[in-house]
Protein backbone atom coordinates (compact mmCIF):
# COMPACT_ATOMS: atom_id res chain seq x y z
CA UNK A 1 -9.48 16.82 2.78
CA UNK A 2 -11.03 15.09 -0.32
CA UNK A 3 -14.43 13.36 0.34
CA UNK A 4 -13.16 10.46 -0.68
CA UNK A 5 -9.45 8.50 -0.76
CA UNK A 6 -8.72 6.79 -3.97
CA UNK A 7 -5.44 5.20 -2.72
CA UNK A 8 -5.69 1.61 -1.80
CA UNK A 9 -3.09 0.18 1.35
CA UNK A 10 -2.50 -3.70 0.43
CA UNK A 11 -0.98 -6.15 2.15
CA UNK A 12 -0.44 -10.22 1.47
CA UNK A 13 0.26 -13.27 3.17
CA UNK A 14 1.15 -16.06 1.22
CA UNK A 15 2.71 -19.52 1.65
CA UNK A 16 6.33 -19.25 0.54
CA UNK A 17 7.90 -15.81 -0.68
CA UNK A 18 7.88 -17.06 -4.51
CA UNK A 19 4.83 -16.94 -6.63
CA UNK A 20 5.36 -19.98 -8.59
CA UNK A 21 5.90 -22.04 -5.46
CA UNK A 22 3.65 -20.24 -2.80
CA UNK A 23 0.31 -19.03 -2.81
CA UNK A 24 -2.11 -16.57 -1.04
CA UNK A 25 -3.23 -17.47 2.43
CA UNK A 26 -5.13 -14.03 2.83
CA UNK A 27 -5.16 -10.33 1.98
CA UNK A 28 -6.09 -7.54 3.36
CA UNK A 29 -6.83 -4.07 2.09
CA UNK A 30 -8.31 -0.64 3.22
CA UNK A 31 -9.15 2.90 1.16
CA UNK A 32 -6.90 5.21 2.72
CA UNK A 33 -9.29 7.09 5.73
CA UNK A 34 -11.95 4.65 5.35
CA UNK A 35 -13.27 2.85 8.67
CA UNK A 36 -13.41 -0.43 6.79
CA UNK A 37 -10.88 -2.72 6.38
CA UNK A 38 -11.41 -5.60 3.83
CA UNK A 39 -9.97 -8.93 3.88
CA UNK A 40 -9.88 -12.43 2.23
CA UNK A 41 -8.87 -15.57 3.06
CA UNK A 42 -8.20 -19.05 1.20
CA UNK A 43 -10.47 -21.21 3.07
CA UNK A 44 -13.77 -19.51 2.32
CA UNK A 45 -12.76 -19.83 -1.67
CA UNK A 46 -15.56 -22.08 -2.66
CA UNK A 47 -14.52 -26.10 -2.75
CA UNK A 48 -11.78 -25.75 -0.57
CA UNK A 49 -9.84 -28.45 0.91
CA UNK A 50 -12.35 -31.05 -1.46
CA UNK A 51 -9.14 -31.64 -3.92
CA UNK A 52 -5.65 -31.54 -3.68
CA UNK A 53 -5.59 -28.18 -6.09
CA UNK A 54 -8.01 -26.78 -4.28
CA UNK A 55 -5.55 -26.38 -1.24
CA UNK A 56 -3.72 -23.52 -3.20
CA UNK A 57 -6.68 -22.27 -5.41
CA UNK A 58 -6.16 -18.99 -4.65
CA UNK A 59 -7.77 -17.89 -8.06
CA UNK A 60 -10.65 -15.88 -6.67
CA UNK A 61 -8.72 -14.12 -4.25
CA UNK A 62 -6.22 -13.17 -6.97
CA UNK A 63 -9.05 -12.08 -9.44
CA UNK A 64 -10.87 -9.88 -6.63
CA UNK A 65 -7.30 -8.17 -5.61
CA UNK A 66 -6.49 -6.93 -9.12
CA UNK A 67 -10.03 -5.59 -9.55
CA UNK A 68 -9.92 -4.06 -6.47
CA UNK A 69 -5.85 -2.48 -7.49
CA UNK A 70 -6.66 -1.86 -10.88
CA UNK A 71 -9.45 0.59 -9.65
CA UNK A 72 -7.09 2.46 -7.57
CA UNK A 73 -4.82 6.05 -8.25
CA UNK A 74 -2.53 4.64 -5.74
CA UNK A 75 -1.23 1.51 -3.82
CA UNK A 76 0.68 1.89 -0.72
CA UNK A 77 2.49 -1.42 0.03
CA UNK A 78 4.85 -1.91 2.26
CA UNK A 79 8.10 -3.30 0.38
CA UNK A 80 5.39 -4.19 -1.80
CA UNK A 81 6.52 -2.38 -5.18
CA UNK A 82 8.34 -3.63 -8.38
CA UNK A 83 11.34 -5.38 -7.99
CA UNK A 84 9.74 -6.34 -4.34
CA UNK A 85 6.86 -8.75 -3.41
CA UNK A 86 3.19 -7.80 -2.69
CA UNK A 87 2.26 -6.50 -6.27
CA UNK A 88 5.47 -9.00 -7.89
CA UNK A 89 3.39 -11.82 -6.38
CA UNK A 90 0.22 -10.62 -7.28
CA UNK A 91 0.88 -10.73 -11.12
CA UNK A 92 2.64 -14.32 -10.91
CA UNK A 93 -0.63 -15.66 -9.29
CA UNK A 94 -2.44 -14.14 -11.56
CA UNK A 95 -0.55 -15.32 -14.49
CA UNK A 96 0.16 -18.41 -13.47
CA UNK A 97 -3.73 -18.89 -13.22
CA UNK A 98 -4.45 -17.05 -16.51
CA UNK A 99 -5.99 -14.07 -15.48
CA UNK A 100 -5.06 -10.81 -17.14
CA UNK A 101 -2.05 -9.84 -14.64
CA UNK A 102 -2.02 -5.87 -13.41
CA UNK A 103 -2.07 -2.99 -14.97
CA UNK A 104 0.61 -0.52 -14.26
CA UNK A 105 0.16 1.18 -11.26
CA UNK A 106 1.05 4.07 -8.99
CA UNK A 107 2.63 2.46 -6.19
CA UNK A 108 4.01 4.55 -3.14
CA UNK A 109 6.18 2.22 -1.02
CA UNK A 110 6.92 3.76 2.51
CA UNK A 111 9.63 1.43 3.13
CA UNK A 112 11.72 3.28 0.08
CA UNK A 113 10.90 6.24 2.06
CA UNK A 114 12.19 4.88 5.06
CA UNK A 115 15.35 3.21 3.47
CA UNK A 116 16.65 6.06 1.73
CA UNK A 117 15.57 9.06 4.58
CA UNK A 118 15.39 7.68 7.56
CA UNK A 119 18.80 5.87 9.05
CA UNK A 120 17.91 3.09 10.92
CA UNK A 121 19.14 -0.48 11.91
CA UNK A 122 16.55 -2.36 10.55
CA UNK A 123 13.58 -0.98 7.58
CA UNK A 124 10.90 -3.50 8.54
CA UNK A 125 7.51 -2.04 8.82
CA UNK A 126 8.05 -3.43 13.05
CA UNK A 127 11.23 -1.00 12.91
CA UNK A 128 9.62 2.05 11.23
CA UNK A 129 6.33 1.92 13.37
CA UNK A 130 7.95 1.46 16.35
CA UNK A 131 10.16 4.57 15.57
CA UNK A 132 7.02 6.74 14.44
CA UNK A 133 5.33 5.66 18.24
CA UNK A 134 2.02 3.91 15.86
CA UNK A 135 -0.89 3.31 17.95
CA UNK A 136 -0.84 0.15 16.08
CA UNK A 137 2.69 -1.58 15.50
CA UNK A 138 3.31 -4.46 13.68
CA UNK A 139 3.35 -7.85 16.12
CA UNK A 140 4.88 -11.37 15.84
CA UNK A 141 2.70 -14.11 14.68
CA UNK A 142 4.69 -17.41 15.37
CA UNK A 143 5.71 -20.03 12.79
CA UNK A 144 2.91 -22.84 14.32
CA UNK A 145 0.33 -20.84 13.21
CA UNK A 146 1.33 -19.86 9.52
CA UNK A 147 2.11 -23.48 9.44
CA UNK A 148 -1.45 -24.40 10.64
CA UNK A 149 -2.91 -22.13 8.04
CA UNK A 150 -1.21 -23.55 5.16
CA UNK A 151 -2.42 -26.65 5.94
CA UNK A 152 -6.25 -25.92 6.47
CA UNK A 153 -6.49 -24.94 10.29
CA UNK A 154 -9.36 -22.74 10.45
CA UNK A 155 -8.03 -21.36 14.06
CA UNK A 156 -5.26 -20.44 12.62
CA UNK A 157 -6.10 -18.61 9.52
CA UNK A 158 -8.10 -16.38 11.46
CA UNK A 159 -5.23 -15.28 13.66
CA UNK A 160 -3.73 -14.82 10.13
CA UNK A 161 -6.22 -12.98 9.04
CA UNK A 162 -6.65 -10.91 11.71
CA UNK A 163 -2.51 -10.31 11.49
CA UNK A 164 -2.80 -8.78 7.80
CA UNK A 165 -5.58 -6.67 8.90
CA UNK A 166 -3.25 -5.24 11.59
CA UNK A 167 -0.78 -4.87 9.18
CA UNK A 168 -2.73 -2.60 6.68
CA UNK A 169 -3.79 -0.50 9.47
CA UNK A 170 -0.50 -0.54 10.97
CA UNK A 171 0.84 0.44 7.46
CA UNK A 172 -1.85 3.13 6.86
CA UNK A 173 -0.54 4.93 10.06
CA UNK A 174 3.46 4.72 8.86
CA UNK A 175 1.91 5.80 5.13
CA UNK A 176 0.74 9.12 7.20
CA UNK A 177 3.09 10.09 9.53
CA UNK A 178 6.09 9.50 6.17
CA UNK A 179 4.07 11.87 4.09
CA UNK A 180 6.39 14.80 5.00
CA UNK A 181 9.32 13.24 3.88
CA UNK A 182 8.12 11.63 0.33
CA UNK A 183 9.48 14.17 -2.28
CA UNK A 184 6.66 12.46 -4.68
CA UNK A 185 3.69 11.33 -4.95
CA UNK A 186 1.29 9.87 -7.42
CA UNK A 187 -1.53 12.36 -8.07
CA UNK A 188 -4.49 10.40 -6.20
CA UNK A 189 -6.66 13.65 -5.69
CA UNK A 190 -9.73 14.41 -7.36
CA UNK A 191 -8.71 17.64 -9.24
CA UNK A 192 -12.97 18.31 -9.57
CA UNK A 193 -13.11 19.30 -6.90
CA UNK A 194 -10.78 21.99 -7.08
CA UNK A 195 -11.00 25.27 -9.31
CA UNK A 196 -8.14 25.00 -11.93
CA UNK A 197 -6.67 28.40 -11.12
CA UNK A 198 -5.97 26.72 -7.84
CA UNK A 199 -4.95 23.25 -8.94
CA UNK A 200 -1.47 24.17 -7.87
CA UNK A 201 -2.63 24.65 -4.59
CA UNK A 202 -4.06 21.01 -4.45
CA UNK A 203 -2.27 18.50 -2.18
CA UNK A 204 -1.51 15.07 -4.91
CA UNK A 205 -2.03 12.84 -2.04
CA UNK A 206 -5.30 14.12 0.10
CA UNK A 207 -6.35 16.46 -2.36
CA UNK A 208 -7.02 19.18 0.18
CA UNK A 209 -6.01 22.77 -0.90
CA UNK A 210 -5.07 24.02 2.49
CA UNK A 211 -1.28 23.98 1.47
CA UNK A 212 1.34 26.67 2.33
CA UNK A 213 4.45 27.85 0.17
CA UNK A 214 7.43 25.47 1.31
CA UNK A 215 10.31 28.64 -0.45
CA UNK A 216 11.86 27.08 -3.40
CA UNK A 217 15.05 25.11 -4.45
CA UNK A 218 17.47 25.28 -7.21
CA UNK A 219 18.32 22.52 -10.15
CA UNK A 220 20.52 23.34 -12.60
CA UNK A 221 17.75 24.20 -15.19
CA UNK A 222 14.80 25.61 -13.15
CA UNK A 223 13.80 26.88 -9.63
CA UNK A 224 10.92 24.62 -8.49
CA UNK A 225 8.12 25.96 -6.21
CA UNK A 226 7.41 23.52 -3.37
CA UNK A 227 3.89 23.38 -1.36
CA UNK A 228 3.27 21.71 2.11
CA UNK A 229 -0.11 19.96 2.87
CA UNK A 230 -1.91 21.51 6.34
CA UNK A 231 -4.20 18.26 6.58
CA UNK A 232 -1.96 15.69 5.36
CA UNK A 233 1.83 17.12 6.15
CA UNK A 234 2.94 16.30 2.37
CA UNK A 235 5.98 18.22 0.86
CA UNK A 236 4.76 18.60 -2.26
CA UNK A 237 6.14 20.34 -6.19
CA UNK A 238 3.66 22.67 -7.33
CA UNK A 239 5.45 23.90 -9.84
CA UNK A 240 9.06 24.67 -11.86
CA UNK A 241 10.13 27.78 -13.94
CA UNK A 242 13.16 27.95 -15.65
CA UNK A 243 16.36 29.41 -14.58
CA UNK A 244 17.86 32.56 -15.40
């Protein structure tokens, strides 16, 4: 495995699915294998609750996430992509509050994975989890308490909080166990630490080079070579030659 994970799991919790309406409660994000799971929450934002505006200043929270994003080869949110929410809501915060919205970014978005190879009743991140037998499955935080939060109830924004953190991890451990079935993936390895006659070899997700030939499949223009990650599970393309 790479010594360290440049791809970011993300996850929101915000006061009304709309950006222009709603705003961020709290956030919570991890570095893929890291022990440390970051969060943030509206009600340590500095002058909080002093003015009405400062109810839904989620500003800082907003400039902090698409630092943090921005810095990443990969987000993994979960029905968090474009055309979605999490990273959708992200850039209407942030340019609703003039700060310079997101970059493009590499998202990988397990629940597309999960929608168009798994069949299943339901897609939810709950569903998918409870399928893959997580250690840590997604849980039901009732209505009272996001109400609570919204309005200022400390008690209740920690139970929030400590909901989104479940969430990431929960959503780290579906990102993992999917792996074998995503047919791509944003190259998030560092390919220093590899020797370039071997850079085929090299897993785009972990970046570990203990991979095994996968055989090959036909388009109608090229055979393409494909790779499976040892450490990770990853089907991966290593590499196309044309036909004939």
């Amino acid at each position: 495995m790479s010594k360290r994970s440049d791809t970011l799991i993300l996850d929101l919790e915000t006061s009304d699915l709309a950006g222009n309406r709603g705003h961020i409660l709290c956030a919570a994000a991890k570095w893929w294998k890291s022990d440390k799971v970051m969060s943030w929450r509206l009600d340590d934002v500095p002058g909080y609750g002093t003015t009405p505006k400062s109810w839904r200043n989620d500003g800082p929270i907003v400039r902090e996430l698409v630092k943090l994003a921005t810095s990443a080869k990969a987000v993994v949110a979960y029905y968090g992509g474009y055309g979605k929410f999490d990273i959708p809501f992200l850039n209407t915060r942030a340019v609703g509050a003039g700060i310079t919205p997101l970059p493009q970014l590499s998202i990988v978005d397990p629940y597309t994975t999960a929608r168009g190879k798994l069949r299943l009743a339901r897609n939810g991140l709950d569903s998918v989890s409870t399928l893959l037998k997580c250690k840590h499955k997604k849980y039901h935080l009732p209505w009272e308490d996001w109400h609570n939060a919204k309005f200022g109830d400390s008690a209740a924004m920690s139970k929030l909080v400590k909901y989104c953190k479940n969430d990431v991890i929960c959503l780290e451990e579906v990102y993992e166990k999917l792996l074998p079935l995503m047919n791509s993936h944003p190259y998030a390895a560092d390919p220093s630490t590899v020797n370039p006659d071997h850079r085929h070899r090299q897993c785009p997700a972990c970046g570990s080079t203990r991979t095994m030939s996968k055989g090959k499949r036909a388009t109608k223009t090229f055979i393409v070579m494909r790779r499976e990650c040892k450490d990770c599970g990853h089907n991966f393309q290593s590499g196309k030659k044309k036909a004939g």
